[in-house]
C-alpha atoms as a PDB file:
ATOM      1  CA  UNK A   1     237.040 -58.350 203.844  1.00  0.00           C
ATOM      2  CA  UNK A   2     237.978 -57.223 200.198  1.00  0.00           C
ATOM      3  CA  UNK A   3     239.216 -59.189 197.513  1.00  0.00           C
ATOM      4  CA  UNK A   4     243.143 -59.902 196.907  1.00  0.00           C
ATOM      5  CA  UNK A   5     243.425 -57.879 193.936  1.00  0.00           C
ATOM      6  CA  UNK A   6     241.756 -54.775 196.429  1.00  0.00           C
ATOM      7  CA  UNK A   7     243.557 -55.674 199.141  1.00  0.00           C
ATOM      8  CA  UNK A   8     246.930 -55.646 197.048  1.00  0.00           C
ATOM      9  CA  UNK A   9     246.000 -51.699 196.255  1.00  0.00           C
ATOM     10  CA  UNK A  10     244.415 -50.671 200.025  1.00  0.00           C
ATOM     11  CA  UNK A  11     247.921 -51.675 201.343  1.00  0.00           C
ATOM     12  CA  UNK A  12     249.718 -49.670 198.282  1.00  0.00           C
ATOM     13  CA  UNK A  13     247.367 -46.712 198.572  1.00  0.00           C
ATOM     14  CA  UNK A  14     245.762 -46.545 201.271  1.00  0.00           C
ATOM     15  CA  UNK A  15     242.152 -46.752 202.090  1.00  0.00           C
ATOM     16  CA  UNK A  16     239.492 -45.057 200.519  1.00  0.00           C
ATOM     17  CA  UNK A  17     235.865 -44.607 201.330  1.00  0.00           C
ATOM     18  CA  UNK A  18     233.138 -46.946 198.986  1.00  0.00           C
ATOM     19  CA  UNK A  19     229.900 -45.520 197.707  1.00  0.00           C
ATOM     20  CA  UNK A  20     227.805 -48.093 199.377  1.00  0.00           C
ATOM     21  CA  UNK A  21     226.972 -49.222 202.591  1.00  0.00           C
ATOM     22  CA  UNK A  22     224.460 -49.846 205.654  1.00  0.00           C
ATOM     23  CA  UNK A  23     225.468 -46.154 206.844  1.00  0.00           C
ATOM     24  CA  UNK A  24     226.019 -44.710 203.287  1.00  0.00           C
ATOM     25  CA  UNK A  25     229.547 -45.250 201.453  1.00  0.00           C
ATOM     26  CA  UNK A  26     232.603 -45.040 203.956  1.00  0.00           C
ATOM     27  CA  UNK A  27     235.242 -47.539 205.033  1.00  0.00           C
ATOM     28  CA  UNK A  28     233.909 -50.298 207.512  1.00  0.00           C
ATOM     29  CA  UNK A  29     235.988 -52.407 209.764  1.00  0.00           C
ATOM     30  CA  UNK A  30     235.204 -55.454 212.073  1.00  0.00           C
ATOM     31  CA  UNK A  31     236.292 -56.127 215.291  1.00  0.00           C
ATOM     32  CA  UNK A  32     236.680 -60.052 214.546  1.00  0.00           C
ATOM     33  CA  UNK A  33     237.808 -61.896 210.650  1.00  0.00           C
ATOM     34  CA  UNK A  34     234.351 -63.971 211.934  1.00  0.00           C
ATOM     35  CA  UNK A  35     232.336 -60.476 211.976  1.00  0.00           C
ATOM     36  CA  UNK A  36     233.495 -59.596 208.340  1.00  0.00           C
ATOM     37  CA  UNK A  37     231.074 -62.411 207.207  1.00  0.00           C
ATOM     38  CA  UNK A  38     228.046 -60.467 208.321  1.00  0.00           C
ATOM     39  CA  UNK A  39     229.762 -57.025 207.429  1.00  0.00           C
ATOM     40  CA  UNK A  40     230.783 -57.629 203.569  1.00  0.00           C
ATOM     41  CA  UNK A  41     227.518 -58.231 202.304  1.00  0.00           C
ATOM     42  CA  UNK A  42     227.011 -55.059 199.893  1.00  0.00           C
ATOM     43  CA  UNK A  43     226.653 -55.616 196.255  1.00  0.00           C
ATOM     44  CA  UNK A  44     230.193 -53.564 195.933  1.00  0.00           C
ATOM     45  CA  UNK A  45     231.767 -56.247 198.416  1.00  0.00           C
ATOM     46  CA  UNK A  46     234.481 -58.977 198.172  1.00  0.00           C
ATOM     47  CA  UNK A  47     236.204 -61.602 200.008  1.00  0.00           C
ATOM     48  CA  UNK A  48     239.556 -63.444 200.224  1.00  0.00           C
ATOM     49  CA  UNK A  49     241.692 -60.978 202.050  1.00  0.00           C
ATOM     50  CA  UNK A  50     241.399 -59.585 205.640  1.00  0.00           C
ATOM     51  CA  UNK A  51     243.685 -56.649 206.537  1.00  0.00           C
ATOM     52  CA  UNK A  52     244.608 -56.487 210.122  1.00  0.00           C
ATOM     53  CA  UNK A  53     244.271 -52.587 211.378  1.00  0.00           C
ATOM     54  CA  UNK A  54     244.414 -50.493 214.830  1.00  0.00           C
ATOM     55  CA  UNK A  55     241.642 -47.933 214.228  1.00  0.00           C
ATOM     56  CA  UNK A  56     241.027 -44.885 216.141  1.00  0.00           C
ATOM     57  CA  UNK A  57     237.262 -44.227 216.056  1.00  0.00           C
ATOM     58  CA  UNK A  58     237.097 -40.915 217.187  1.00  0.00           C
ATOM     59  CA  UNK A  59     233.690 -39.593 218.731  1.00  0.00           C
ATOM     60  CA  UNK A  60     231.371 -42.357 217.470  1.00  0.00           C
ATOM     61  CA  UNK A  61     227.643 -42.268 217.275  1.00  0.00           C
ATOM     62  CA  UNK A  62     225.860 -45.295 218.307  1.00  0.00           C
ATOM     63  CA  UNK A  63     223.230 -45.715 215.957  1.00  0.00           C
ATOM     64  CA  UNK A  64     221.775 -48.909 217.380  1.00  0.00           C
ATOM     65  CA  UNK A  65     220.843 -50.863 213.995  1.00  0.00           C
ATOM     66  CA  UNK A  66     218.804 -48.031 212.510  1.00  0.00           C
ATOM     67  CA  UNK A  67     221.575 -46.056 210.109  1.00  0.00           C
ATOM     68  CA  UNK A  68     221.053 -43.526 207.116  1.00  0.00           C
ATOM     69  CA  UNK A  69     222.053 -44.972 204.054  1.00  0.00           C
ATOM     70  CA  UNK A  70     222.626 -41.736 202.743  1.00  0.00           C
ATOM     71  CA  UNK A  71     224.799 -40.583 205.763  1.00  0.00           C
ATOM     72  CA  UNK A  72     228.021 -38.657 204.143  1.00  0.00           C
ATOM     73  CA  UNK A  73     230.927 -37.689 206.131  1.00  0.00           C
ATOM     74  CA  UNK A  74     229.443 -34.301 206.247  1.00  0.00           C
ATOM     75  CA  UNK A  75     226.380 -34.846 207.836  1.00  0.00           C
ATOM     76  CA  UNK A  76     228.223 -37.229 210.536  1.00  0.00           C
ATOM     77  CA  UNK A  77     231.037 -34.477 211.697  1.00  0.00           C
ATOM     78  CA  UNK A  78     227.696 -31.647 211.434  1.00  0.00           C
ATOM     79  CA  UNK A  79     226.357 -33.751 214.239  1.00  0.00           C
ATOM     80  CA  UNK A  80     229.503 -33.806 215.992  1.00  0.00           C
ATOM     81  CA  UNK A  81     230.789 -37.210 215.424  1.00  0.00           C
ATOM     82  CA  UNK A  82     233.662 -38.959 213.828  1.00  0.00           C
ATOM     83  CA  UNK A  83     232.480 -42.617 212.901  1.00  0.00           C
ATOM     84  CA  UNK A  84     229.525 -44.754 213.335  1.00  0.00           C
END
């Protein structure tokens, strides 16, 4: 979830990666609008809008609730991987 004002841009601009998160800053998704409850809970998070998206994860690491929050794009594709 973002807020409508966000949303409004995201679907102008595109998406771009925030600077916070459980796994550093990046761009996170949900597989359910339910899940974004429990997903949108950073201090840089909104609600109100929910944009619907077909995502192609890549090679994703499992990380099994233990995540850096200092992971960067970087370090994720060193290790071989494309999302988390």
């Amino acid at each position: 979830q973002t807020s409508p004002h966000i949303g409004h841009i995201i679907l102008r601009e595109g998406f771009k990666p925030g600077h916070t998160g459980w796994c550093g800053g990046g761009i996170y998704f949900a597989a359910t609008p339910q899940a974004t409850v429990g997903k949108a809970i950073g201090p840089d998070s909104h609600t109100g809008f929910i944009i619907a998206a077909k995502v192609n994860l890549g090679r994703a690491k499992l990380m099994y609730g233990r995540c850096e929050h200092d992971m960067t794009e970087a370090k994720l594709r060193s290790w071989g991987y494309d999302s988390i």
